[in-house]
Protein backbone atom coordinates (compact mmCIF):
# COMPACT_ATOMS: atom_id res chain seq x y z
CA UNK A 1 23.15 -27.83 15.33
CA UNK A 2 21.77 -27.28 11.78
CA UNK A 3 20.79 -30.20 9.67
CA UNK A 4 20.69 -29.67 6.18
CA UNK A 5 18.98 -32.58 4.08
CA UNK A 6 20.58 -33.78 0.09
CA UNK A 7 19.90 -36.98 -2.10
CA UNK A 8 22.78 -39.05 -2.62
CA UNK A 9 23.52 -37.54 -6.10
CA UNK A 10 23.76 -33.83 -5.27
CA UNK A 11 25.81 -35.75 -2.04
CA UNK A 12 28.24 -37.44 -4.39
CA UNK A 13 28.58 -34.57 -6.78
CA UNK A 14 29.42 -32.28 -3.70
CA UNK A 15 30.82 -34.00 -0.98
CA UNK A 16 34.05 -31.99 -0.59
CA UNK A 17 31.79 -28.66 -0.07
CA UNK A 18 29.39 -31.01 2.24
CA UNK A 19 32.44 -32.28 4.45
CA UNK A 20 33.49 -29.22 4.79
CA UNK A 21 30.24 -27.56 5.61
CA UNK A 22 30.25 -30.54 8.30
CA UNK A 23 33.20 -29.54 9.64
CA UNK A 24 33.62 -25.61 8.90
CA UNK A 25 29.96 -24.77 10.49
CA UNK A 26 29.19 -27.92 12.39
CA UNK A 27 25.96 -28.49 9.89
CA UNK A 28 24.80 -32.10 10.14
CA UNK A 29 23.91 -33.75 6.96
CA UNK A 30 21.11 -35.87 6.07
CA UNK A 31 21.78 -38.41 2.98
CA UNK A 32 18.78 -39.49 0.88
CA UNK A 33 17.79 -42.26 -1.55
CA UNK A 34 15.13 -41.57 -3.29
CA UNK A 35 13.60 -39.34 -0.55
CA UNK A 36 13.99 -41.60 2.50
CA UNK A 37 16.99 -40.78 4.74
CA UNK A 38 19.62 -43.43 4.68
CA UNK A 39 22.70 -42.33 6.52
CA UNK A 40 23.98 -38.49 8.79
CA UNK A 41 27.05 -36.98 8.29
CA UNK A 42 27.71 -35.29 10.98
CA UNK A 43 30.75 -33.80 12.94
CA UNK A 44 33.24 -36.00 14.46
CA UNK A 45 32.80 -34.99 19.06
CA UNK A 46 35.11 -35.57 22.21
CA UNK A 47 32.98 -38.78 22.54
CA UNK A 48 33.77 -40.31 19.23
CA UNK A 49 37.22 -39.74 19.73
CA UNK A 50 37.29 -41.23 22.79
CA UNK A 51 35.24 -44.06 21.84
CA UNK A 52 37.80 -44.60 18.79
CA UNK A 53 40.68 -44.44 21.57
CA UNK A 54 38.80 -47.17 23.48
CA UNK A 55 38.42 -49.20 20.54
CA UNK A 56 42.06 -49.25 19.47
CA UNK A 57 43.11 -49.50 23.30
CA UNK A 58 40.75 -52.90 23.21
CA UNK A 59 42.40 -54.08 20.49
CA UNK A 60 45.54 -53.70 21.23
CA UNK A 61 44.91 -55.58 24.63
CA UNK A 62 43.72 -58.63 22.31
CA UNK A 63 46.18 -59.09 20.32
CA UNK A 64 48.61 -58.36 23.24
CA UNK A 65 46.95 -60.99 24.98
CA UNK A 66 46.39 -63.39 21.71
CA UNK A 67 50.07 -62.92 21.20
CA UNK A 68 50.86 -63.98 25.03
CA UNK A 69 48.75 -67.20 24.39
CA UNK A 70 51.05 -67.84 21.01
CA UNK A 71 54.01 -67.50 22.91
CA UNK A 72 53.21 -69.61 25.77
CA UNK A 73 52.00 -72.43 23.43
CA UNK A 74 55.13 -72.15 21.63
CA UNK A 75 57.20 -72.11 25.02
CA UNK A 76 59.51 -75.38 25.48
CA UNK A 77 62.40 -74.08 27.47
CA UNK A 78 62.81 -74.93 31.16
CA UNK A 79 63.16 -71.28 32.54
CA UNK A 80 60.09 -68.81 32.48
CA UNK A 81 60.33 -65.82 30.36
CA UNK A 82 61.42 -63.97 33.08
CA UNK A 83 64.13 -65.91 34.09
CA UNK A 84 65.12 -65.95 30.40
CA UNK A 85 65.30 -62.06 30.22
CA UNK A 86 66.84 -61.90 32.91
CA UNK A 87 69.49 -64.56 32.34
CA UNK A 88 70.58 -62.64 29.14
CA UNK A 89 71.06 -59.40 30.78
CA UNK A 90 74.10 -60.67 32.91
């Protein structure tokens, strides 16, 4: 992969062009601050993706789960859920 290295300014003042460099020619990016490197742009891989899909499949399963622990708290009928579902469907 080829790295290319700009200071923040020429970074802000072209970061459409830079993004698309990123993306276009898979060119990683190296972000400056007064000469010392402070953050990579680089392209986005299978693995982030499927680290991203992990993430928001984690989450999900918490509030799932935080919303199953609301629910039960809140429960003060005699029949289970089940048997509530189940009671409405005949």
């Amino acid at each position: 992969m080829k790295t290319h290295t700009v200071g923040v300014r020429e970074f802000k003042n072209n970061a459409t062009q830079l993004v698309r460099q990123v993306r276009e020619q898979m060119t990683e990016i190296i972000v400056t601050l007064d000469g010392l490197p402070v953050a990579v742009l680089r392209p986005f891989t299978h693995e982030d993706s499927a680290r991203q899909r992990s993430a928001r499949m984690q989450n999900f399963a918490e509030k799932s789960a935080d919303l199953a622990s609301e629910i039960a708290a809140a429960w003060t009928g005699d029949l289970t859920a089940a048997e509530a579902v189940a009671e409405q469907r005949r």
